[in-house]
PDB file of N, CA and C in Angstrom:
ATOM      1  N   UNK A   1       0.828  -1.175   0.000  1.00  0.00           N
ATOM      2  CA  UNK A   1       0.000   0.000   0.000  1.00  0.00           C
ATOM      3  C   UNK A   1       0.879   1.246   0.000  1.00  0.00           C
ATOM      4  N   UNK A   2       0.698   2.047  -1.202  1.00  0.00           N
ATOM      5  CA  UNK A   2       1.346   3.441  -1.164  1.00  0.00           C
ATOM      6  C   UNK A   2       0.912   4.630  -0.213  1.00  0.00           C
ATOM      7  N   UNK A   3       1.699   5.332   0.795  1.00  0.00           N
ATOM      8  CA  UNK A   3       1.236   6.316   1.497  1.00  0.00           C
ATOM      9  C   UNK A   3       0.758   7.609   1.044  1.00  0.00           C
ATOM     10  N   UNK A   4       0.130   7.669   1.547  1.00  0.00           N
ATOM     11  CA  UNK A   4      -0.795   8.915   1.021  1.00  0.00           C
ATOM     12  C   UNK A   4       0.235  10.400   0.784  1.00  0.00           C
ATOM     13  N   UNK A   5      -0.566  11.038  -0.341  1.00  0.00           N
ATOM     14  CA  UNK A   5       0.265  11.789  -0.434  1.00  0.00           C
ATOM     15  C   UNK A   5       0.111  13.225   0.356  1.00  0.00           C
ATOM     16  N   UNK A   6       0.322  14.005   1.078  1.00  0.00           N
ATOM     17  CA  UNK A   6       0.192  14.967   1.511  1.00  0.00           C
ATOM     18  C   UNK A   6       1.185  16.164   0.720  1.00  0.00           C
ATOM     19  N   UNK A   7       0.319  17.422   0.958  1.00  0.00           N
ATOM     20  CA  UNK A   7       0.969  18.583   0.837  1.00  0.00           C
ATOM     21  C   UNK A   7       1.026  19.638   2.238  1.00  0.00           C
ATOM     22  N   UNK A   8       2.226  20.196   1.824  1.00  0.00           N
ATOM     23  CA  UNK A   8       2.600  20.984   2.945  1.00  0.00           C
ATOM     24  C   UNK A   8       2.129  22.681   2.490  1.00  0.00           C
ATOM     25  N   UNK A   9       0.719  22.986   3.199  1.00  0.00           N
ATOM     26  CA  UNK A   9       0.672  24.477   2.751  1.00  0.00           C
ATOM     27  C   UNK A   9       0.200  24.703   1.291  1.00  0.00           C
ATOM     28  N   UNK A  10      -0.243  23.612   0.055  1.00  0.00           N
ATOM     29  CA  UNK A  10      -0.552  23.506  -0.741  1.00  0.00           C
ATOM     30  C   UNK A  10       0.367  24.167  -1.940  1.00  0.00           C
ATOM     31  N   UNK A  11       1.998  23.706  -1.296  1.00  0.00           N
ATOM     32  CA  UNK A  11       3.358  24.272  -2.435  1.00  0.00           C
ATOM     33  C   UNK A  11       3.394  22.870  -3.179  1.00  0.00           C
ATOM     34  N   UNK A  12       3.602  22.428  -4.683  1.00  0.00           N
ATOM     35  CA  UNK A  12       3.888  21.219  -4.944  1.00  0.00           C
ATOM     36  C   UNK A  12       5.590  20.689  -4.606  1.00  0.00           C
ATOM     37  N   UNK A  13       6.009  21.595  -4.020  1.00  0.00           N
ATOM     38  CA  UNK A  13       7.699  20.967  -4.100  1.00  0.00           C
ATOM     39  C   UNK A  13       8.013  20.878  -2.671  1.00  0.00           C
ATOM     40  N   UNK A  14       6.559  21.201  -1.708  1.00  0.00           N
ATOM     41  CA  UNK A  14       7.335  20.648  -0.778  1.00  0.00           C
ATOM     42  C   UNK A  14       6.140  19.325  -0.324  1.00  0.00           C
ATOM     43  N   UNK A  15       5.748  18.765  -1.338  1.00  0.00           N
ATOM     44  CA  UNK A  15       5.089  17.874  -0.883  1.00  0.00           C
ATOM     45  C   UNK A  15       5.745  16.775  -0.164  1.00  0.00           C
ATOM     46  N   UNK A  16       4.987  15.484   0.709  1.00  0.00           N
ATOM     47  CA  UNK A  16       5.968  14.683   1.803  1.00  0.00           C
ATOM     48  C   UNK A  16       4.955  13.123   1.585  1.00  0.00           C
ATOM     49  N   UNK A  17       5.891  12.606   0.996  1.00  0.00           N
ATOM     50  CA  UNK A  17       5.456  11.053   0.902  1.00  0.00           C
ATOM     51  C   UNK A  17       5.357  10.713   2.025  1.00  0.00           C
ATOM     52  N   UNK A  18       4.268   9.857   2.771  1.00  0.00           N
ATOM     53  CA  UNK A  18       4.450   9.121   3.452  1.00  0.00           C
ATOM     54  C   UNK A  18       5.473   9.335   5.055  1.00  0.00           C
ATOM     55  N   UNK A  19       5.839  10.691   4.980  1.00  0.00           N
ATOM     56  CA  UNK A  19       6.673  10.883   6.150  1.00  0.00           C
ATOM     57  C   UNK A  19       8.277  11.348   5.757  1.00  0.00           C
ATOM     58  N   UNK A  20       8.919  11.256   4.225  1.00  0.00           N
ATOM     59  CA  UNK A  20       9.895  11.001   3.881  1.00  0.00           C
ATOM     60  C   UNK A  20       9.776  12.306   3.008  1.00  0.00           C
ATOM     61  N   UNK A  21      11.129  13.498   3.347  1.00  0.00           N
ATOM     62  CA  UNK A  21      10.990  14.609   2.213  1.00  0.00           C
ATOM     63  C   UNK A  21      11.795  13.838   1.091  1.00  0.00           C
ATOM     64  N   UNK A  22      10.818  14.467   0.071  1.00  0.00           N
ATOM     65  CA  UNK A  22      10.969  14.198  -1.431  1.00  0.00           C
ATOM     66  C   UNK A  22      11.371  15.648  -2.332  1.00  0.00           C
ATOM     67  N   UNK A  23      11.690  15.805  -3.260  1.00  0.00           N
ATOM     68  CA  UNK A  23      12.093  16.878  -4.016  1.00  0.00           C
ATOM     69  C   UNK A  23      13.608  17.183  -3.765  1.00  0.00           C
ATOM     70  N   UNK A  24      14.602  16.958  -2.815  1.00  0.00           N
ATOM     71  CA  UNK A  24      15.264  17.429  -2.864  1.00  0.00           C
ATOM     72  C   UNK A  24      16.914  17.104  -3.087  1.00  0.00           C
ATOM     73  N   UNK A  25      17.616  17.601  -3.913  1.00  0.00           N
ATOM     74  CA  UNK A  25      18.917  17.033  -4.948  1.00  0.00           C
ATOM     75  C   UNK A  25      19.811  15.897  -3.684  1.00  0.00           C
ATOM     76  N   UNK A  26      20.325  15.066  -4.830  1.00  0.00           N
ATOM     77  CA  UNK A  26      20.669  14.069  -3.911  1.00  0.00           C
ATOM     78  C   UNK A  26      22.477  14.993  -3.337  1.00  0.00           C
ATOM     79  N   UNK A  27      22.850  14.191  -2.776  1.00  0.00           N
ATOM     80  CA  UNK A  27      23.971  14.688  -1.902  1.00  0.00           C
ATOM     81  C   UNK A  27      24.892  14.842  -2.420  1.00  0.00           C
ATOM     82  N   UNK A  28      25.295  14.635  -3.897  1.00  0.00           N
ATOM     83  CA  UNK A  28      26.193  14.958  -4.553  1.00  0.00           C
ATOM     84  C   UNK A  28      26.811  16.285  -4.470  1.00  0.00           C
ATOM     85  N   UNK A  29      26.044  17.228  -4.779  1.00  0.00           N
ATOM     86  CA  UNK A  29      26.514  18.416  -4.077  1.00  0.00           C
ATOM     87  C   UNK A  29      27.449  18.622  -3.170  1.00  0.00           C
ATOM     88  N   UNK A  30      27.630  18.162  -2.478  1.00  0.00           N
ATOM     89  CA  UNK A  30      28.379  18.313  -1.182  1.00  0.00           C
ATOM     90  C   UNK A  30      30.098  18.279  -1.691  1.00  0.00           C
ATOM     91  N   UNK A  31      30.287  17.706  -2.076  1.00  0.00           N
ATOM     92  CA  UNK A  31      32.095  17.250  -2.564  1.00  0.00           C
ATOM     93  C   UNK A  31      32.339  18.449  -3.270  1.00  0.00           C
ATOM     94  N   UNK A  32      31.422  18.912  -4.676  1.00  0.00           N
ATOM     95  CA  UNK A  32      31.735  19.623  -5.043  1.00  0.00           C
ATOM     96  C   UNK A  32      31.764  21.332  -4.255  1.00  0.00           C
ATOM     97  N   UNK A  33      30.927  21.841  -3.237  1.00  0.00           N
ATOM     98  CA  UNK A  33      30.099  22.609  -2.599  1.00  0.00           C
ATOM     99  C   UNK A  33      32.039  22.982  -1.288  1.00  0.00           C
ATOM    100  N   UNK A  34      32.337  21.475  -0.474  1.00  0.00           N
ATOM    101  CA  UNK A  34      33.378  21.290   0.015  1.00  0.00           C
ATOM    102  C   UNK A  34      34.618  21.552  -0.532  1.00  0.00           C
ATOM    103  N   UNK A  35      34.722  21.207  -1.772  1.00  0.00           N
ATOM    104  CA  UNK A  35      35.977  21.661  -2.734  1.00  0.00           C
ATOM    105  C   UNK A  35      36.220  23.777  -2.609  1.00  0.00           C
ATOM    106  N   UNK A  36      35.022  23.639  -2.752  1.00  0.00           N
ATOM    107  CA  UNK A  36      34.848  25.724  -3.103  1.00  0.00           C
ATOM    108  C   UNK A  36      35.260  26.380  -2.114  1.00  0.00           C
ATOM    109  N   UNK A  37      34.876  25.538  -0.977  1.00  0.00           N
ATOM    110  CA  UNK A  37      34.778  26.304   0.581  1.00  0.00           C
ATOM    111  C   UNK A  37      36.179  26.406   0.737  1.00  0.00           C
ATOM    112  N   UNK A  38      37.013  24.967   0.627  1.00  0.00           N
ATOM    113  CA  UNK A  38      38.128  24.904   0.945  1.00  0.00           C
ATOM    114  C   UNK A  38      39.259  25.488   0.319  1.00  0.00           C
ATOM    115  N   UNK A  39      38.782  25.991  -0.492  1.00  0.00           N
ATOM    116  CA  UNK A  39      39.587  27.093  -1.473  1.00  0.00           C
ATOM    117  C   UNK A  39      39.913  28.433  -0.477  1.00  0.00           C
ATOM    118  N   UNK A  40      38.752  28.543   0.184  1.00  0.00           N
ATOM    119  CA  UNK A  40      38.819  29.869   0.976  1.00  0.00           C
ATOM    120  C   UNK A  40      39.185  29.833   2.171  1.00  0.00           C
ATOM    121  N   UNK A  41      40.393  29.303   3.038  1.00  0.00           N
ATOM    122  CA  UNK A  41      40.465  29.534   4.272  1.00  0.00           C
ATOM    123  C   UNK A  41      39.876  30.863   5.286  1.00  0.00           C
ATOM    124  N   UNK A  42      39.818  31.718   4.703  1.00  0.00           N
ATOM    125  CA  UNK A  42      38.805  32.550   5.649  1.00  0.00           C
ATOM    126  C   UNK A  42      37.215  32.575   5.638  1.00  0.00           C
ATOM    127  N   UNK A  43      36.578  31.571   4.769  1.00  0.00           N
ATOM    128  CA  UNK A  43      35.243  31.218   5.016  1.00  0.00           C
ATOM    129  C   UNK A  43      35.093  29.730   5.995  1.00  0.00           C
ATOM    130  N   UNK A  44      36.374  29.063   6.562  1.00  0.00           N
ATOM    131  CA  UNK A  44      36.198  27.534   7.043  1.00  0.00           C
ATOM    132  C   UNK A  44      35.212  28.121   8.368  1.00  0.00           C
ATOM    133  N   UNK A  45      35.509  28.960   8.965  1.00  0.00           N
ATOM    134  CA  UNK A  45      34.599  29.382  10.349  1.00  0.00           C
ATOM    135  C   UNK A  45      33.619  29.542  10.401  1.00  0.00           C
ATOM    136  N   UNK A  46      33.308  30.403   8.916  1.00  0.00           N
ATOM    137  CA  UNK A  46      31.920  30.133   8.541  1.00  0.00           C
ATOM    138  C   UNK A  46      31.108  29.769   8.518  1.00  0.00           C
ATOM    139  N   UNK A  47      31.624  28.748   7.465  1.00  0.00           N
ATOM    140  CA  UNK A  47      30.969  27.327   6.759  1.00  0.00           C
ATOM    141  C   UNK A  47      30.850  26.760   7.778  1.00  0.00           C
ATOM    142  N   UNK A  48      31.367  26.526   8.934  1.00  0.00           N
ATOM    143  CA  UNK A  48      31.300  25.383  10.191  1.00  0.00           C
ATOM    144  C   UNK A  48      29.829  26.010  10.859  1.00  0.00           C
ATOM    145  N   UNK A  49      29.843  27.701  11.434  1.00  0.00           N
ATOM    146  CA  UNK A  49      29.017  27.987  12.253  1.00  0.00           C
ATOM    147  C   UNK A  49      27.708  27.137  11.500  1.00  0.00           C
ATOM    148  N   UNK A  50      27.223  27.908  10.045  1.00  0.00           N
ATOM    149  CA  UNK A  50      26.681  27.523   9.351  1.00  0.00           C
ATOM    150  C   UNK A  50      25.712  26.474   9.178  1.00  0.00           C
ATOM    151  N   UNK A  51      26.780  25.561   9.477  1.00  0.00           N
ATOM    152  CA  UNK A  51      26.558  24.054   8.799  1.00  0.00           C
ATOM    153  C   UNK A  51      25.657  23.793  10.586  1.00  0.00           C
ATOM    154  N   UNK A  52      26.312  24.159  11.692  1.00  0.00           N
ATOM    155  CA  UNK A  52      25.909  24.162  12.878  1.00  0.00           C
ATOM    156  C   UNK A  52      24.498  24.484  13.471  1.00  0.00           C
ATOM    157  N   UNK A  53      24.321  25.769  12.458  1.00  0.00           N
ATOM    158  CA  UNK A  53      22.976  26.759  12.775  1.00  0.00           C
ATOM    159  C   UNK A  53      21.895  26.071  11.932  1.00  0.00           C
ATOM    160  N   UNK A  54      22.041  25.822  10.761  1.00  0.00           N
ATOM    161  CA  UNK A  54      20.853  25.191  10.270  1.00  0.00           C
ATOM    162  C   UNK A  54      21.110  23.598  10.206  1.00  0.00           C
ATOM    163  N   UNK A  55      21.702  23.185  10.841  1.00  0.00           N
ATOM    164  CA  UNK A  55      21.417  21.281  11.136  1.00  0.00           C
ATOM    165  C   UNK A  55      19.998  21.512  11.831  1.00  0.00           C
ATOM    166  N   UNK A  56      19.030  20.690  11.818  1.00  0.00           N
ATOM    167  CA  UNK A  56      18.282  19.960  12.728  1.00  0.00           C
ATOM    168  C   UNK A  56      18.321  19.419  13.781  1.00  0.00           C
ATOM    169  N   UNK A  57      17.830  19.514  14.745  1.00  0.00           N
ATOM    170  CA  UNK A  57      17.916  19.198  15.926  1.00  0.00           C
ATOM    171  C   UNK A  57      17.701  17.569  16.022  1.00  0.00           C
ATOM    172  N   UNK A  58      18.921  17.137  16.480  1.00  0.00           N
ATOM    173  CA  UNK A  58      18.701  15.393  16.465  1.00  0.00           C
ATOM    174  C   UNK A  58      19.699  14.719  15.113  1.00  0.00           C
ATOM    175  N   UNK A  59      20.393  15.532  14.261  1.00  0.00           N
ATOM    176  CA  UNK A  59      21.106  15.222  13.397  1.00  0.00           C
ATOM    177  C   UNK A  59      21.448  14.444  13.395  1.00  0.00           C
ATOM    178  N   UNK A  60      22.361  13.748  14.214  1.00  0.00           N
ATOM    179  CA  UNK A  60      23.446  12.757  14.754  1.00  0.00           C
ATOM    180  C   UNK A  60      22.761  11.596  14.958  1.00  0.00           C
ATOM    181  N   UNK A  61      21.185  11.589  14.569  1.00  0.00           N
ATOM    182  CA  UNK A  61      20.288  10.483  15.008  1.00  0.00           C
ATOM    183  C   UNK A  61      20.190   9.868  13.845  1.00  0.00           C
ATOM    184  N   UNK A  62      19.767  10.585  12.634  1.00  0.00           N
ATOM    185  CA  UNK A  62      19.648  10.076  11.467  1.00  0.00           C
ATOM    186  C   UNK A  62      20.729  10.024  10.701  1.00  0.00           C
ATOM    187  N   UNK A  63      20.715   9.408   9.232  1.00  0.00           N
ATOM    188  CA  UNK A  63      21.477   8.880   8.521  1.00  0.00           C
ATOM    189  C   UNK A  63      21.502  10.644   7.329  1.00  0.00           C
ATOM    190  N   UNK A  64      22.644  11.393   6.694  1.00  0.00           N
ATOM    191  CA  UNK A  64      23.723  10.539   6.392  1.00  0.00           C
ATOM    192  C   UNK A  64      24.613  10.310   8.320  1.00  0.00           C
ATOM    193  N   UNK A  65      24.455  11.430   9.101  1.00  0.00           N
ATOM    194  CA  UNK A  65      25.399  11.499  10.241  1.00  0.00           C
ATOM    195  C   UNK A  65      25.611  12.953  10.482  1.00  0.00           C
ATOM    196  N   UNK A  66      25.109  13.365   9.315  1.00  0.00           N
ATOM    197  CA  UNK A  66      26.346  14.439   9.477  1.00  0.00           C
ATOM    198  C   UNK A  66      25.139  16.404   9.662  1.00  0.00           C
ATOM    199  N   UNK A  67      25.946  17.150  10.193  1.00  0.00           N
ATOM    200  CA  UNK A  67      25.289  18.233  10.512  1.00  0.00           C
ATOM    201  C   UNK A  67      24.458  19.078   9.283  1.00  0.00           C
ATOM    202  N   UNK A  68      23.809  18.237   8.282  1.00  0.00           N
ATOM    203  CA  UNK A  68      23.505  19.068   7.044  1.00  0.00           C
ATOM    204  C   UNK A  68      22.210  19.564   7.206  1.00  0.00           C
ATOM    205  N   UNK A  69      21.853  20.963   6.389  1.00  0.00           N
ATOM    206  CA  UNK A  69      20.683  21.628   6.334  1.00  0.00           C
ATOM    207  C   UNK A  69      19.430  20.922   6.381  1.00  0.00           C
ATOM    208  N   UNK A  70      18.153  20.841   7.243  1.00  0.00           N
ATOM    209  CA  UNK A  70      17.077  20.073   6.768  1.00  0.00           C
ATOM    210  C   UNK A  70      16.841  20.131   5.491  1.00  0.00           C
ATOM    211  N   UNK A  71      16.269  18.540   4.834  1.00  0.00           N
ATOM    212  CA  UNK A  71      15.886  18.752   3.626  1.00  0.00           C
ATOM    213  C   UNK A  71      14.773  19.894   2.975  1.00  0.00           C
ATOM    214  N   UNK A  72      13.778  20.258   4.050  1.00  0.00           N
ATOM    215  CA  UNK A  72      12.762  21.146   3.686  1.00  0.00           C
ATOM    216  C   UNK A  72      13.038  22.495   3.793  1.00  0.00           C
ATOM    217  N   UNK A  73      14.482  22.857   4.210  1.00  0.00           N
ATOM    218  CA  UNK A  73      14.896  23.862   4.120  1.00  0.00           C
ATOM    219  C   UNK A  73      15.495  24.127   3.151  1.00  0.00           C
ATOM    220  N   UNK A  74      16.396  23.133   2.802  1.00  0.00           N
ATOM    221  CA  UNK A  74      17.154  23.333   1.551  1.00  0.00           C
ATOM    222  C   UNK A  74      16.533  23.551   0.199  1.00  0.00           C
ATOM    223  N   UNK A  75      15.295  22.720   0.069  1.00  0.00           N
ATOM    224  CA  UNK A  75      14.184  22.850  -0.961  1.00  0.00           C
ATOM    225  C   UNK A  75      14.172  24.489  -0.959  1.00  0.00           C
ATOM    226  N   UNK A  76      13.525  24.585   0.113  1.00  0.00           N
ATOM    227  CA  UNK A  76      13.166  26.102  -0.008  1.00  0.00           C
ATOM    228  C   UNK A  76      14.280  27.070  -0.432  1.00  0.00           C
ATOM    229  N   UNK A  77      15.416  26.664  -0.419  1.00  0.00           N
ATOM    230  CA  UNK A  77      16.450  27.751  -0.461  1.00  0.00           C
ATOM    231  C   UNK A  77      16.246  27.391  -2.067  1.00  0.00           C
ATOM    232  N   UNK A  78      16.811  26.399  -2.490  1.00  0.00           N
ATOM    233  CA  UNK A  78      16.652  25.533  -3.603  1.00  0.00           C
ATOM    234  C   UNK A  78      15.839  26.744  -4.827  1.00  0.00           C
ATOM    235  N   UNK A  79      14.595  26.545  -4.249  1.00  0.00           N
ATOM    236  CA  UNK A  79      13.209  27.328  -4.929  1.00  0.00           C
ATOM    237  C   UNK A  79      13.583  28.796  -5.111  1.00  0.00           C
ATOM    238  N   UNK A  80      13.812  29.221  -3.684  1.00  0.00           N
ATOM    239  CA  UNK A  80      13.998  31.084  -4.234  1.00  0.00           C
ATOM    240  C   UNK A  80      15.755  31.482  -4.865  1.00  0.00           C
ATOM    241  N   UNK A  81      16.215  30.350  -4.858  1.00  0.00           N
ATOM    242  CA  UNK A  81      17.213  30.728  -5.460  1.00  0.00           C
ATOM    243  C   UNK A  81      17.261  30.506  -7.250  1.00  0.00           C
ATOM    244  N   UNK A  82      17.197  29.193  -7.258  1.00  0.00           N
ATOM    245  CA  UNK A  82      17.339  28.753  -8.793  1.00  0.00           C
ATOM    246  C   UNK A  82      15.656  28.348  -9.397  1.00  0.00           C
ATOM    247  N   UNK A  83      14.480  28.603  -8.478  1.00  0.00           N
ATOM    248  CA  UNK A  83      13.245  28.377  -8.899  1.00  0.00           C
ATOM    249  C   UNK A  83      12.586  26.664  -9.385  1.00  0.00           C
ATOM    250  N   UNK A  84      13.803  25.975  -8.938  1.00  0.00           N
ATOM    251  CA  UNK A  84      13.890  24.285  -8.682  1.00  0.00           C
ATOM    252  C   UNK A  84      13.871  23.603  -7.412  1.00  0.00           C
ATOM    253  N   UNK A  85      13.516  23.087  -6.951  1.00  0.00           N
ATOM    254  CA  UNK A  85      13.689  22.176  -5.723  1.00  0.00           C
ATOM    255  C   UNK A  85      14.851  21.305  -5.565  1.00  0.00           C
ATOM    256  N   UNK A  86      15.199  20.644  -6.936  1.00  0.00           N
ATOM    257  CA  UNK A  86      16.080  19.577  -7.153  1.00  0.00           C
ATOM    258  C   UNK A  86      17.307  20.151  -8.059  1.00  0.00           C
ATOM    259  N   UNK A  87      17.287  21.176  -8.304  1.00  0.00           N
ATOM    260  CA  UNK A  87      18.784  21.917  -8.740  1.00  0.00           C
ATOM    261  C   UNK A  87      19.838  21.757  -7.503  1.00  0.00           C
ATOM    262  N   UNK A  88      20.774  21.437  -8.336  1.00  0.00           N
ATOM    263  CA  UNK A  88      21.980  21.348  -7.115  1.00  0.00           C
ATOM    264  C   UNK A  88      22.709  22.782  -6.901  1.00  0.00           C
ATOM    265  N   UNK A  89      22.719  22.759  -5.406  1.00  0.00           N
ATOM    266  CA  UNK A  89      23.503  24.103  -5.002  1.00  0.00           C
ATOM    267  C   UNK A  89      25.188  24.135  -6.164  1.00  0.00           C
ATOM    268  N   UNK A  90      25.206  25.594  -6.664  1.00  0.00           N
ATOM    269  CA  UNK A  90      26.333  25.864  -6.915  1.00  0.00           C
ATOM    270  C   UNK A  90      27.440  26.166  -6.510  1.00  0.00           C
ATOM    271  N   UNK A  91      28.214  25.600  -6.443  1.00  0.00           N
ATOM    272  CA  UNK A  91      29.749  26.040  -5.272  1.00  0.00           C
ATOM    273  C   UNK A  91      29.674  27.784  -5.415  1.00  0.00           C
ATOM    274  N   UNK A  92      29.980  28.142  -6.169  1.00  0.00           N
ATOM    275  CA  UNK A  92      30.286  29.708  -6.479  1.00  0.00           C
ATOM    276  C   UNK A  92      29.039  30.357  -5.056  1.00  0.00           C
ATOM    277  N   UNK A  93      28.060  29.904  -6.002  1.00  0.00           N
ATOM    278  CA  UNK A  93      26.592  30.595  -4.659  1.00  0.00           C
ATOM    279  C   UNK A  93      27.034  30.515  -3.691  1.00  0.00           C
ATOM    280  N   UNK A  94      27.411  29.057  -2.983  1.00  0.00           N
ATOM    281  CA  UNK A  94      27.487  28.741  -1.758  1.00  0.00           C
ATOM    282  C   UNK A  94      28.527  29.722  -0.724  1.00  0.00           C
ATOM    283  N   UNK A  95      29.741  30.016  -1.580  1.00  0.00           N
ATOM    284  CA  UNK A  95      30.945  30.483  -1.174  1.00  0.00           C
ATOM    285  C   UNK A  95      30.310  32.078  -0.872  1.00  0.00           C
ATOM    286  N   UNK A  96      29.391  32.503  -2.174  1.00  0.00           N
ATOM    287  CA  UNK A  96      29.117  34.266  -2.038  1.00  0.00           C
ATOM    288  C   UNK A  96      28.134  33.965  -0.591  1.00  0.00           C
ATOM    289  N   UNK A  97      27.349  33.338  -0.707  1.00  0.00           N
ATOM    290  CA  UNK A  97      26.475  33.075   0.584  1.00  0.00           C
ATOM    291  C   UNK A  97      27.060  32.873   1.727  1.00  0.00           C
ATOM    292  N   UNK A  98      28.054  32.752   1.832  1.00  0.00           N
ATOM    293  CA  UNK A  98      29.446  32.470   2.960  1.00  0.00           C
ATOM    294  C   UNK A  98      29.880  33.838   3.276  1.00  0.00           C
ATOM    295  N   UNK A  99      30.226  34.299   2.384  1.00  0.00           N
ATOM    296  CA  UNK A  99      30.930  35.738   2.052  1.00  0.00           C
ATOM    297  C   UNK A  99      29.690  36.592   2.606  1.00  0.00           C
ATOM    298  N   UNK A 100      28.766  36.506   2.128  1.00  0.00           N
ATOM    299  CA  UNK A 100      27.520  37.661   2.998  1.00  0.00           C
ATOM    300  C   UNK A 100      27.532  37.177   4.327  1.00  0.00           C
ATOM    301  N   UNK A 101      27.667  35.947   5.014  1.00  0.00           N
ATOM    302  CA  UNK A 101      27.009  35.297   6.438  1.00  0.00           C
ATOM    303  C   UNK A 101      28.315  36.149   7.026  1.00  0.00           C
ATOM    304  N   UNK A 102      29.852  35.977   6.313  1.00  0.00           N
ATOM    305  CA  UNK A 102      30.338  36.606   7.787  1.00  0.00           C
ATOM    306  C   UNK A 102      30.213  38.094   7.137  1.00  0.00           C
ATOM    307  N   UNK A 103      29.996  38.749   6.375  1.00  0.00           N
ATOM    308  CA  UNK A 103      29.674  40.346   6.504  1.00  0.00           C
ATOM    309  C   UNK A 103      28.683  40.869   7.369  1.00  0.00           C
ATOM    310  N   UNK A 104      27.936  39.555   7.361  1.00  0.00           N
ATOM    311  CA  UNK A 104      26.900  40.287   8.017  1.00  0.00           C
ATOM    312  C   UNK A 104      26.817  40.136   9.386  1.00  0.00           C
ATOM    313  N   UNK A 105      27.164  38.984   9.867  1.00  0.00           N
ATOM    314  CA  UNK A 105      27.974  38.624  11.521  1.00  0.00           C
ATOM    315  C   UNK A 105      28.679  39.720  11.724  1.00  0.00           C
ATOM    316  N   UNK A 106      29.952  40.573  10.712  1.00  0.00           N
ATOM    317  CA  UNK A 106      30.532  41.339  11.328  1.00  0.00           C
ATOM    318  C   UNK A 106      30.151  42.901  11.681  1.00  0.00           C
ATOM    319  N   UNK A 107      28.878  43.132  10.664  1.00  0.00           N
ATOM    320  CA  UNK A 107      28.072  44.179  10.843  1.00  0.00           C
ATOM    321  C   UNK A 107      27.382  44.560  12.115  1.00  0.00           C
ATOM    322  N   UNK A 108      26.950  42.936  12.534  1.00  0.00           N
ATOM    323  CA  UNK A 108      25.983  43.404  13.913  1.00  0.00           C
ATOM    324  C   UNK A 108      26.862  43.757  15.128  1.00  0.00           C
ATOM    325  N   UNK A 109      28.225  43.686  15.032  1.00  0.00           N
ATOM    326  CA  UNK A 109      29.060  43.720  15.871  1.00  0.00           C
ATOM    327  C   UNK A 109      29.246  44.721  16.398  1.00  0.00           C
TER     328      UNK A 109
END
C-alpha cells in the first residue's frame, strides 16, 4: 500500500510522501560545494558555524550522520534561489552566501 500523499501548505515541491521529504537534490553536491569552501580559508569558520545553525535538531540520530541543512529547508532555499527544488547548489553561490554570512555577523558587531 502506497502512502498517502500529503501537501505541505498547498506548495507542490514541498510535498511529503508518506513521512519522507521528497524533491530534494541528492547529496552529490556536497564534494563539489566542500571543494569551493576549501579554497577559501577565511570562510572555514563560517561554513562550520553555518553548517551548525541550520542542522536539525537530532542530526546525529539520522542517517547521512552528518550536521547538514534540513531537507525542507534546503528545498526552499533551492526554490527562491534557482526556482527548482532539485537543482543542485552551486559552489560559487554557496561560497558568495558564505561571504555575505560573515559580513553580516561582522556588521551586527
Amino acid at each position: 500500500m502506497r502512502p498517502e500523499r500529503t501537501l505541505i501548505g498547498a506548495v507542490p515541491w514541498m510535498a511529503v510522501d508518506g513521512g519522507e521529504r521528497s524533491g530534494a537534490p541528492s547529496p552529490s553536491w556536497l564534494g563539489p560545494v566542500a571543494a569551493a569552501v576549501a579554497r577559501h580559508p577565511g570562510l572555514w569558520w563560517t561554513a562550520l558555524r553555518q553548517l551548525w545553525a541550520l542542522a536539525p535538531n537530532g542530526w546525529w540520530r539520522r542517517r547521512p550522520w552528518l550536521p547538514l541543512p534540513d531537507p525542507s529547508y534546503l528545498r526552499f532555499r533551492l526554490v527562491t534561489q534557482y526556482g527548482d527544488a532539485t537543482h543542485t547548489p552551486e559552489p560559487g553561490d554557496v561560497v558568495t552566501y558564505l561571504h555575505w554570512c560573515r559580513a553580516y555577523r561582522a556588521a551586527l558587531r
